[in-house]
C-alpha atoms as a PDB file:
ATOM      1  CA  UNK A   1      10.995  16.059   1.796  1.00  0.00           C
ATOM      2  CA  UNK A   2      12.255  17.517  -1.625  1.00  0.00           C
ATOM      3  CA  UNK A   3      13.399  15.432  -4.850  1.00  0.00           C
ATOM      4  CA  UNK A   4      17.076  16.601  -6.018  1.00  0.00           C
ATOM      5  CA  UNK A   5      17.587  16.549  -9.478  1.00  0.00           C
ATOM      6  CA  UNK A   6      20.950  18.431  -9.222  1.00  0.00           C
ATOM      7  CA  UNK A   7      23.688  17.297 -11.977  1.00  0.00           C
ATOM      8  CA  UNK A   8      26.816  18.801 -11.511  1.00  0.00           C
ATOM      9  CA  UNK A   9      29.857  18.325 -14.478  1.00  0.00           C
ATOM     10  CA  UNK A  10      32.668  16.594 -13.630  1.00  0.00           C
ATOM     11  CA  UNK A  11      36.477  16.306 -14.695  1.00  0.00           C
ATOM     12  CA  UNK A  12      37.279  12.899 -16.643  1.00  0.00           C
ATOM     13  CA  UNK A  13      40.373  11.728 -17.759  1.00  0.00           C
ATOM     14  CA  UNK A  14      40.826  11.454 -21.467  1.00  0.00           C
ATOM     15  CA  UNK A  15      41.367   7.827 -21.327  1.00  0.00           C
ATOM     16  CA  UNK A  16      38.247   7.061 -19.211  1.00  0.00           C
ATOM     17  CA  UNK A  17      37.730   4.265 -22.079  1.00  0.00           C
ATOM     18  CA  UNK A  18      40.901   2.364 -21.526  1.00  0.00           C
ATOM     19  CA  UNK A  19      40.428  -0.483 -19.585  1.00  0.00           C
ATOM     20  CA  UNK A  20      41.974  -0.920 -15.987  1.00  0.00           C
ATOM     21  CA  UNK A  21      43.710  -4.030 -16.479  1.00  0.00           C
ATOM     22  CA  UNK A  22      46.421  -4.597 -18.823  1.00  0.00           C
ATOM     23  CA  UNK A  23      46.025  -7.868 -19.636  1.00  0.00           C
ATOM     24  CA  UNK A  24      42.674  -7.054 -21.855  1.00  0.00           C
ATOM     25  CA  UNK A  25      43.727  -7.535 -24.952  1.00  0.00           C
ATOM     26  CA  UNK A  26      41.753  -5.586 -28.012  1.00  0.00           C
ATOM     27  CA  UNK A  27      39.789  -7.990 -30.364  1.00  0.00           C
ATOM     28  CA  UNK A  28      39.889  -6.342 -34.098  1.00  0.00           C
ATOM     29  CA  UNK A  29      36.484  -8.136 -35.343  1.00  0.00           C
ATOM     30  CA  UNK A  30      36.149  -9.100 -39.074  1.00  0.00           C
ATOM     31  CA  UNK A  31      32.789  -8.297 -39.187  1.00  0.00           C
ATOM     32  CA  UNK A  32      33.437  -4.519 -39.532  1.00  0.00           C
ATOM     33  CA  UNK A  33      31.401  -1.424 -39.413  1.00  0.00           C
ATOM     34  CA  UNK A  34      31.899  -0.865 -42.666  1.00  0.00           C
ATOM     35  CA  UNK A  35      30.889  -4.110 -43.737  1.00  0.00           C
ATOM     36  CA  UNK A  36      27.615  -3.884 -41.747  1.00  0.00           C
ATOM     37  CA  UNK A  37      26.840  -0.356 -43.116  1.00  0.00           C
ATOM     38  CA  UNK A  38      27.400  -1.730 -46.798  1.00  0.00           C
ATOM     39  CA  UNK A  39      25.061  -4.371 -46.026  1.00  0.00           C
ATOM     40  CA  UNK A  40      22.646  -2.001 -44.348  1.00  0.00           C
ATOM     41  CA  UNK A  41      23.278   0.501 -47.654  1.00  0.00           C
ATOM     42  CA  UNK A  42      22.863   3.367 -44.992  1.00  0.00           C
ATOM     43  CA  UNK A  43      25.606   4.897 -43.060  1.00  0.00           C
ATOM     44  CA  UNK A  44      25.279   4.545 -38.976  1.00  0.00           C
ATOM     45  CA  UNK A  45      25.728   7.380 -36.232  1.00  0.00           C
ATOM     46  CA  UNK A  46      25.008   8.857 -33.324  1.00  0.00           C
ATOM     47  CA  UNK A  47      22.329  11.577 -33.092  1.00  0.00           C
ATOM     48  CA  UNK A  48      22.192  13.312 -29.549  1.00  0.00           C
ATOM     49  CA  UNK A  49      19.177  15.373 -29.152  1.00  0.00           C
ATOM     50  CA  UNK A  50      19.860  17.728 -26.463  1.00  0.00           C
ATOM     51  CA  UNK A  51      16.933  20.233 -24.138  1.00  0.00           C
ATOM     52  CA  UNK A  52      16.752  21.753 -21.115  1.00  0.00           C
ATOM     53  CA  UNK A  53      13.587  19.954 -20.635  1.00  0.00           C
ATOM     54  CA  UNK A  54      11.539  17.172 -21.470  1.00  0.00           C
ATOM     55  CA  UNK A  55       8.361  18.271 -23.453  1.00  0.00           C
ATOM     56  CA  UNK A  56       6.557  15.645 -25.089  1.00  0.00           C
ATOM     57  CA  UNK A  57       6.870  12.139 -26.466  1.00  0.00           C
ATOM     58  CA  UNK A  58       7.735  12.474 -29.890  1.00  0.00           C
ATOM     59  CA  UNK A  59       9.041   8.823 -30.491  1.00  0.00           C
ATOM     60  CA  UNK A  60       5.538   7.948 -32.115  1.00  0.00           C
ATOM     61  CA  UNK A  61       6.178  10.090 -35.162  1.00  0.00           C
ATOM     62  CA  UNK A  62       9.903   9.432 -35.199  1.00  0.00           C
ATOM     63  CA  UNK A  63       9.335   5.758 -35.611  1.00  0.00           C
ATOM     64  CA  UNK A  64       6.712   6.440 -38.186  1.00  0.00           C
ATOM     65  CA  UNK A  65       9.224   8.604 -39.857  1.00  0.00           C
ATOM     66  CA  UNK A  66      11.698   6.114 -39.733  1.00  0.00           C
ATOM     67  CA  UNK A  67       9.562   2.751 -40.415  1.00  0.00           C
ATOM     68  CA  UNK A  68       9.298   3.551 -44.657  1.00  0.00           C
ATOM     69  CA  UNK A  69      12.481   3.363 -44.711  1.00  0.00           C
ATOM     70  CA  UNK A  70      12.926   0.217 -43.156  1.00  0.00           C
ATOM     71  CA  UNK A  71      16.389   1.766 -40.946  1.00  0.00           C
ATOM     72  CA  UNK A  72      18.151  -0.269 -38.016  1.00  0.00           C
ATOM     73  CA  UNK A  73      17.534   2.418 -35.291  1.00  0.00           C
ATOM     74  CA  UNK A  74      17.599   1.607 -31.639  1.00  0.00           C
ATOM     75  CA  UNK A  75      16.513   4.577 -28.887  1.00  0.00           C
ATOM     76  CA  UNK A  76      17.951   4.018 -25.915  1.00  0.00           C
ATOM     77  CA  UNK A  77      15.490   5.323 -23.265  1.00  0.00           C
ATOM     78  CA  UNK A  78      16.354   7.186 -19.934  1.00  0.00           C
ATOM     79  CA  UNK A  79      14.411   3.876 -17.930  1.00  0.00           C
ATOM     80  CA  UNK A  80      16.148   1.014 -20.093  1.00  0.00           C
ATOM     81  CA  UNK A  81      19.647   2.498 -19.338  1.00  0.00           C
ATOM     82  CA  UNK A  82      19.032   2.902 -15.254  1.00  0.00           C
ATOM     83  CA  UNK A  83      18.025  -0.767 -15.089  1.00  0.00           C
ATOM     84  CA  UNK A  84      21.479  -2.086 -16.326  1.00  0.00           C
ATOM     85  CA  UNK A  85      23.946  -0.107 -18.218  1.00  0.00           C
ATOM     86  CA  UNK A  86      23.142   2.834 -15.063  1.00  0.00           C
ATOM     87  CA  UNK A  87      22.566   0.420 -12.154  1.00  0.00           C
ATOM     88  CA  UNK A  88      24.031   1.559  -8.578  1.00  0.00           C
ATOM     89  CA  UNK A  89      24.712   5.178  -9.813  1.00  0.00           C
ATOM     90  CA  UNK A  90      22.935   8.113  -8.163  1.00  0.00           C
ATOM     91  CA  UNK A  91      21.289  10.521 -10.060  1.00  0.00           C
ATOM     92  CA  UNK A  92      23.270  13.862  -8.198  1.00  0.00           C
ATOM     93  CA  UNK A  93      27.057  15.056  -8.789  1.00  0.00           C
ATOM     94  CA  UNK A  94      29.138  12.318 -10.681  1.00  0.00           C
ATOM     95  CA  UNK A  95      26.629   9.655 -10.946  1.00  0.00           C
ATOM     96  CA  UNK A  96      24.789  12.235 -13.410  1.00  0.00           C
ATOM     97  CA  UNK A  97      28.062  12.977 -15.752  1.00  0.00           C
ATOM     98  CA  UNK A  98      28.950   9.471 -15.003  1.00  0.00           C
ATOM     99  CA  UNK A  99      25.521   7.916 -16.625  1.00  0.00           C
ATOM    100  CA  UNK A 100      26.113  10.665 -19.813  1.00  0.00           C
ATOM    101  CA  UNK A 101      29.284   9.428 -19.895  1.00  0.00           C
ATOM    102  CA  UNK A 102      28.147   5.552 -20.368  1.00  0.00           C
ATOM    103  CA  UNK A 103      24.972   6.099 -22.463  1.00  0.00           C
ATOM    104  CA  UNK A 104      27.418   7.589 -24.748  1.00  0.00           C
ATOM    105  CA  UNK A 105      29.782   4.743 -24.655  1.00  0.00           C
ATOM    106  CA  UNK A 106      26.541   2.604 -25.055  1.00  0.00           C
ATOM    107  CA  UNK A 107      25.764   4.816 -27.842  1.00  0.00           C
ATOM    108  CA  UNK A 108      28.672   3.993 -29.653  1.00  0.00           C
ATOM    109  CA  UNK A 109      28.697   0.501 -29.271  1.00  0.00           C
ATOM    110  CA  UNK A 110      25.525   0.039 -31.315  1.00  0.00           C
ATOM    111  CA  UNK A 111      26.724   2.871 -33.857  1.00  0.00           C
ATOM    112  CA  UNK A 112      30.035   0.496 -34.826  1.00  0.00           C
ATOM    113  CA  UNK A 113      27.041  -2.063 -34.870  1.00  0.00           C
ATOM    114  CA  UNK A 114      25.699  -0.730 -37.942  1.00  0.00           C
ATOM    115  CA  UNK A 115      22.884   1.219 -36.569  1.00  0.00           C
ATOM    116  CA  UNK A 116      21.440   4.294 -35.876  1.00  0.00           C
ATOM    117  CA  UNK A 117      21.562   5.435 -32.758  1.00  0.00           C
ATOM    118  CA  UNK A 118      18.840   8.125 -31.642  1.00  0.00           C
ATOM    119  CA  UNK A 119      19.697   9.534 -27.710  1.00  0.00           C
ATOM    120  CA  UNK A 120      17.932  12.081 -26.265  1.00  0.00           C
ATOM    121  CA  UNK A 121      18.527  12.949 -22.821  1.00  0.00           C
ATOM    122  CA  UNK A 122      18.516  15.625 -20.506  1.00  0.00           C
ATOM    123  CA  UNK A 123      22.389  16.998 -20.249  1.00  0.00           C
ATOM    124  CA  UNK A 124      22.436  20.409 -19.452  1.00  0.00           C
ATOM    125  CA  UNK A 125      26.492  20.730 -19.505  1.00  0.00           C
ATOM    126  CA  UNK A 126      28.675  21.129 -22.581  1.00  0.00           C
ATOM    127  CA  UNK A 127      31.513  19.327 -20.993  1.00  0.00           C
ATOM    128  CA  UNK A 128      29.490  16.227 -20.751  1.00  0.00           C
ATOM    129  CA  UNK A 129      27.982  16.538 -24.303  1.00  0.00           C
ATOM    130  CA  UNK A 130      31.310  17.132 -25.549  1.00  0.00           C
ATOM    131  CA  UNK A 131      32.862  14.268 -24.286  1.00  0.00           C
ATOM    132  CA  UNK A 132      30.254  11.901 -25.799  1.00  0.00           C
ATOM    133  CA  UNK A 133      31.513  14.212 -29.466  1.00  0.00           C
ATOM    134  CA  UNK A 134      34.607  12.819 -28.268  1.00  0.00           C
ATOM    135  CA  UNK A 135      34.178   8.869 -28.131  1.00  0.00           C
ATOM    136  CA  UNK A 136      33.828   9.025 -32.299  1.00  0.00           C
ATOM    137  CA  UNK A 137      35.432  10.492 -34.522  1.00  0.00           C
ATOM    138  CA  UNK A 138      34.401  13.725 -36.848  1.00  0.00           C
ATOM    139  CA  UNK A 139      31.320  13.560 -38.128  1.00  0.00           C
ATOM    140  CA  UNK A 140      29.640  10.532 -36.915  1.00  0.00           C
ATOM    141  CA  UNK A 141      27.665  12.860 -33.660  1.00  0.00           C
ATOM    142  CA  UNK A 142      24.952  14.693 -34.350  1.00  0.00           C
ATOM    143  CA  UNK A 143      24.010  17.117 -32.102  1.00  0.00           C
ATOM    144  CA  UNK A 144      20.467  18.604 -32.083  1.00  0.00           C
ATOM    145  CA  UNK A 145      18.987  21.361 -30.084  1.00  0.00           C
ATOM    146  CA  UNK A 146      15.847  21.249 -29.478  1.00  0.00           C
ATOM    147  CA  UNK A 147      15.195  25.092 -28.472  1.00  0.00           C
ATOM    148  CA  UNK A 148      12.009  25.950 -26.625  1.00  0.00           C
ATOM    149  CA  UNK A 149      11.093  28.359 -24.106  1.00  0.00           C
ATOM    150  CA  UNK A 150      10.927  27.292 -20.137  1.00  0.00           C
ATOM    151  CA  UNK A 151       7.418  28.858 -20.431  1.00  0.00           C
ATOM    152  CA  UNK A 152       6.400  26.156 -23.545  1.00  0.00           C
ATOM    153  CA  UNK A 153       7.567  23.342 -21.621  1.00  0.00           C
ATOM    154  CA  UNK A 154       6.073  23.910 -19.159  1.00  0.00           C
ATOM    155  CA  UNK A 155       2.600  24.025 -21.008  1.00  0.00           C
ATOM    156  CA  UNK A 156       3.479  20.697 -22.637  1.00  0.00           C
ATOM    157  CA  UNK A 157       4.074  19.288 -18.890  1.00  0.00           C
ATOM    158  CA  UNK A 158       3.546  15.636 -19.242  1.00  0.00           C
ATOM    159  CA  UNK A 159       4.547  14.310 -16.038  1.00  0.00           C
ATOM    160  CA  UNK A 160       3.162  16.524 -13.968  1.00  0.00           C
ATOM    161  CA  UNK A 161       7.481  17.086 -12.865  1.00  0.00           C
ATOM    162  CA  UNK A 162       6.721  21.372 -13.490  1.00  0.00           C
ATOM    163  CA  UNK A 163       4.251  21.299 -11.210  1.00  0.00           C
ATOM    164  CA  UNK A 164       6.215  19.948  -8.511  1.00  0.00           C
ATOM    165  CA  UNK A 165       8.661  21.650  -8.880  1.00  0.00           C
ATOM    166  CA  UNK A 166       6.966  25.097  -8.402  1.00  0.00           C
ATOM    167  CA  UNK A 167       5.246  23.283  -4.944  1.00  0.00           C
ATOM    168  CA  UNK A 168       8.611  23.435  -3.958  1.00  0.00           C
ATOM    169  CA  UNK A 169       8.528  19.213  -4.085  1.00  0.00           C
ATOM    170  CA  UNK A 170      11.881  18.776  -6.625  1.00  0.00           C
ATOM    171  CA  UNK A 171      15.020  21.424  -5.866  1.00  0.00           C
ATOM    172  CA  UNK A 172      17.878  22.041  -8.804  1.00  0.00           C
ATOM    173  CA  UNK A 173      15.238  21.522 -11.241  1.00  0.00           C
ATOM    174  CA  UNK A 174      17.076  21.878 -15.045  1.00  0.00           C
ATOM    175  CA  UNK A 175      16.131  24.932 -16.917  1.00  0.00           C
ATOM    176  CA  UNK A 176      14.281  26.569 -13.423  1.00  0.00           C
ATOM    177  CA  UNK A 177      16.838  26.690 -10.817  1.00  0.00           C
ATOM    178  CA  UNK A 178      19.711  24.237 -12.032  1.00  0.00           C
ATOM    179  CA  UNK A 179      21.616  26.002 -15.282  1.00  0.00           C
ATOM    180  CA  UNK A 180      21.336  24.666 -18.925  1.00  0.00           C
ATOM    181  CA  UNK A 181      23.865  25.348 -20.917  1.00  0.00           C
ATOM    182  CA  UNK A 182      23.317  26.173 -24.850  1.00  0.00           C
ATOM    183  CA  UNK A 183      25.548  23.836 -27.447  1.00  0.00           C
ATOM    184  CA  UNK A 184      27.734  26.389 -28.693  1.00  0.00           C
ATOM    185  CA  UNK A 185      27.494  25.454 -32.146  1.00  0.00           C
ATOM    186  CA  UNK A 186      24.850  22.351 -32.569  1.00  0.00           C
ATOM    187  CA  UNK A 187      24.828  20.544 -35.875  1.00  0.00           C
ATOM    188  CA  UNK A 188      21.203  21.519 -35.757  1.00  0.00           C
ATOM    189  CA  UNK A 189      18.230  23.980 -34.298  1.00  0.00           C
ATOM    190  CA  UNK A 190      14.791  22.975 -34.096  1.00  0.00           C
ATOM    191  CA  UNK A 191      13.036  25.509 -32.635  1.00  0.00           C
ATOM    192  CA  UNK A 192      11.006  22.936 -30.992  1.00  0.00           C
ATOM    193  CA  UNK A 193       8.481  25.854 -29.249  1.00  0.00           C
ATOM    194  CA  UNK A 194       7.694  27.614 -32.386  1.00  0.00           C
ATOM    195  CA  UNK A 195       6.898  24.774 -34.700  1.00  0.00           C
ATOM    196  CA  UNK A 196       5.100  21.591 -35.435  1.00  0.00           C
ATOM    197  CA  UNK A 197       5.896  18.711 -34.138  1.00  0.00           C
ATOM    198  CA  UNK A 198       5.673  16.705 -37.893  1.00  0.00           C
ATOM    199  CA  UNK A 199       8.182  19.888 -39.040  1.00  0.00           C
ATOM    200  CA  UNK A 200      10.225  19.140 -36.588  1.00  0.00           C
ATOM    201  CA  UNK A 201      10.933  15.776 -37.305  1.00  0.00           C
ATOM    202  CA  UNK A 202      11.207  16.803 -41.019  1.00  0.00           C
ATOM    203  CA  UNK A 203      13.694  19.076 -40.386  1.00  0.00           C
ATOM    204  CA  UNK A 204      15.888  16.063 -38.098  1.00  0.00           C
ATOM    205  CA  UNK A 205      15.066  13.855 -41.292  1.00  0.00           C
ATOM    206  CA  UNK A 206      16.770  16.589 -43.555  1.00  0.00           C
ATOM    207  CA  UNK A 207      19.889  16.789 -41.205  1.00  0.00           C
ATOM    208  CA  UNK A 208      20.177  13.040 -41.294  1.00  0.00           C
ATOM    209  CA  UNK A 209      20.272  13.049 -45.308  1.00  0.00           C
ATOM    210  CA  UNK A 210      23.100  15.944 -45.338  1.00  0.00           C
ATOM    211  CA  UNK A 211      26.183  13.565 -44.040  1.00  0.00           C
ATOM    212  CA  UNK A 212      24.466  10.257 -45.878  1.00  0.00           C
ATOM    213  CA  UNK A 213      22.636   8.401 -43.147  1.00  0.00           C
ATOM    214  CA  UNK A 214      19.246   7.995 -44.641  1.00  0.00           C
ATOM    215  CA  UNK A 215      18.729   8.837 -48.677  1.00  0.00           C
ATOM    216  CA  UNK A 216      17.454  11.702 -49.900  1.00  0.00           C
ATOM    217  CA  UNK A 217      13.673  11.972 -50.514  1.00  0.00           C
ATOM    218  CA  UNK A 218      12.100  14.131 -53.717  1.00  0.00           C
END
C-alpha cells in the first residue's frame, strides 16, 4: 500500500480570517506590537523559507546564529503544528493548503507578539505562499528560496523518504512526481546545493539586517 503525499492548491476567500459569527467583537490590546518591538529593540517578522524538499536539519546552526544575539525567535516545526494548531486535517487536497493556510495565521500571531518567526515548510504552490504574503502587510514576509537540485537532496536524504519513494512506497512525492513551483520573485536565493551550510545561514543573517530585524554586524 503506497503513502500519498499529494497537495493540491485550493481557492480561499479573501476574508478566510474573518470570523463566522458576528457577535465576536475585535479586542484592540494596549500592549502593542510596537511597544513589544521597542522593548525587544529589534523589529519582528515572518521569514518563510520555502524548498521543494527537505534536505537537512539546519536548526542547530540557526539557533547558534541566533543565540549571540540574544533574539525572541520561535520555529514552529511541521510535528508541533499537526498535534494542535493542524489536528483532524488530512495531509491530501485542502487539508494541505488548509494547514499552510493556518501555520501562517499561527505565524502571524507570534510576529504581532514581538517575535521572530522562522517557518520553513514544504509548500510547493505560489497561491498558498502568497496568501500567507497576504495575512501582513508589506514588508513584514520574508520569503527565502532555498534552491537545490532534486539530485542534491536526494544525497542529503535524511529520512530515508527518497528512498521510498523510488520503491514505489510514497506516490505524488514533491519535487519527483508532484510539481514545485518556483517563488516568482523571492526576497532571497540561497543556493542551498552549491554552498555551505554556515554561508548559507550568513547569507539569511544578511537578509534579516537589510529591513532592520537583527543589527548589523562589522
Amino acid at each position: 500500500m503506497s503513502l500519498r503525499m499529494s497537495i493540491k492548491p485550493i481557492q480561499h476567500s479573501a476574508h478566510t480570517s474573518s470570523p463566522a459569527s458576528t457577535n465576536v467583537v475585535w479586542h484592540h490590546a494596549t500592549v502593542t506590537r510596537a511597544r513589544r518591538e521597542s522593548q525587544n529593540g529589534r523589529r519582528s517578522s515572518l521569514v518563510y523559507g520555502t524548498v521543494q524538499v527537505r534536505q537537512i536539519d539546519a536548526r542547530p546552526r540557526g539557533r547558534r546564529a541566533l543565540a549571540p544575539a540574544r533574539l525572541p525567535v520561535v520555529r514552529p516545526g511541521w510535528r508541533e503544528c499537526a498535534s494542535w494548531t493542524l489536528r483532524r486535517l488530512g495531509v491530501f487536497g485542502f487539508g494541505s493548503s488548509e494547514s499552510i493556510r493556518r501555520i501562517g495565521e499561527v505565524g502571524k500571531l507570534f510576529m504581532e507578539a514581538g517575535v521572530i518567526v522562522l517557518a520553513a515548510f514544504i509548500s510547493p504552490y505560489r497561491a498558498d505562499r502568497e496568501r500567507v504574503r497576504g495575512m501582513v502587510v508589506r514588508g513584514d514576509f520574508i520569503e527565502i528560496y532555498c534552491d537545490a537540485p532534486i539530485e542534491v537532496c536526494e544525497a542529503r536524504d535524511v529520512k530515508g523518504m527518497y528512498k521510498k519513494v523510488r520503491a514505489g512506497q510514497i506516490a505524488e512525492f514533491t519535487g519527483i512526481s508532484s510539481p514545485y513551483e518556483v517563488p516568482d520573485q523571492p526576497d532571497l536565493t540561497v543556493e542551498a546545493g552549491r554552498l555551505e551550510l554556515d554561508v548559507c545561514v550568513s547569507q539569511v543573517m544578511g537578509e534579516l539586517e537589510r529591513p532592520g530585524v537583527i543589527e548589523k554586524h562589522a
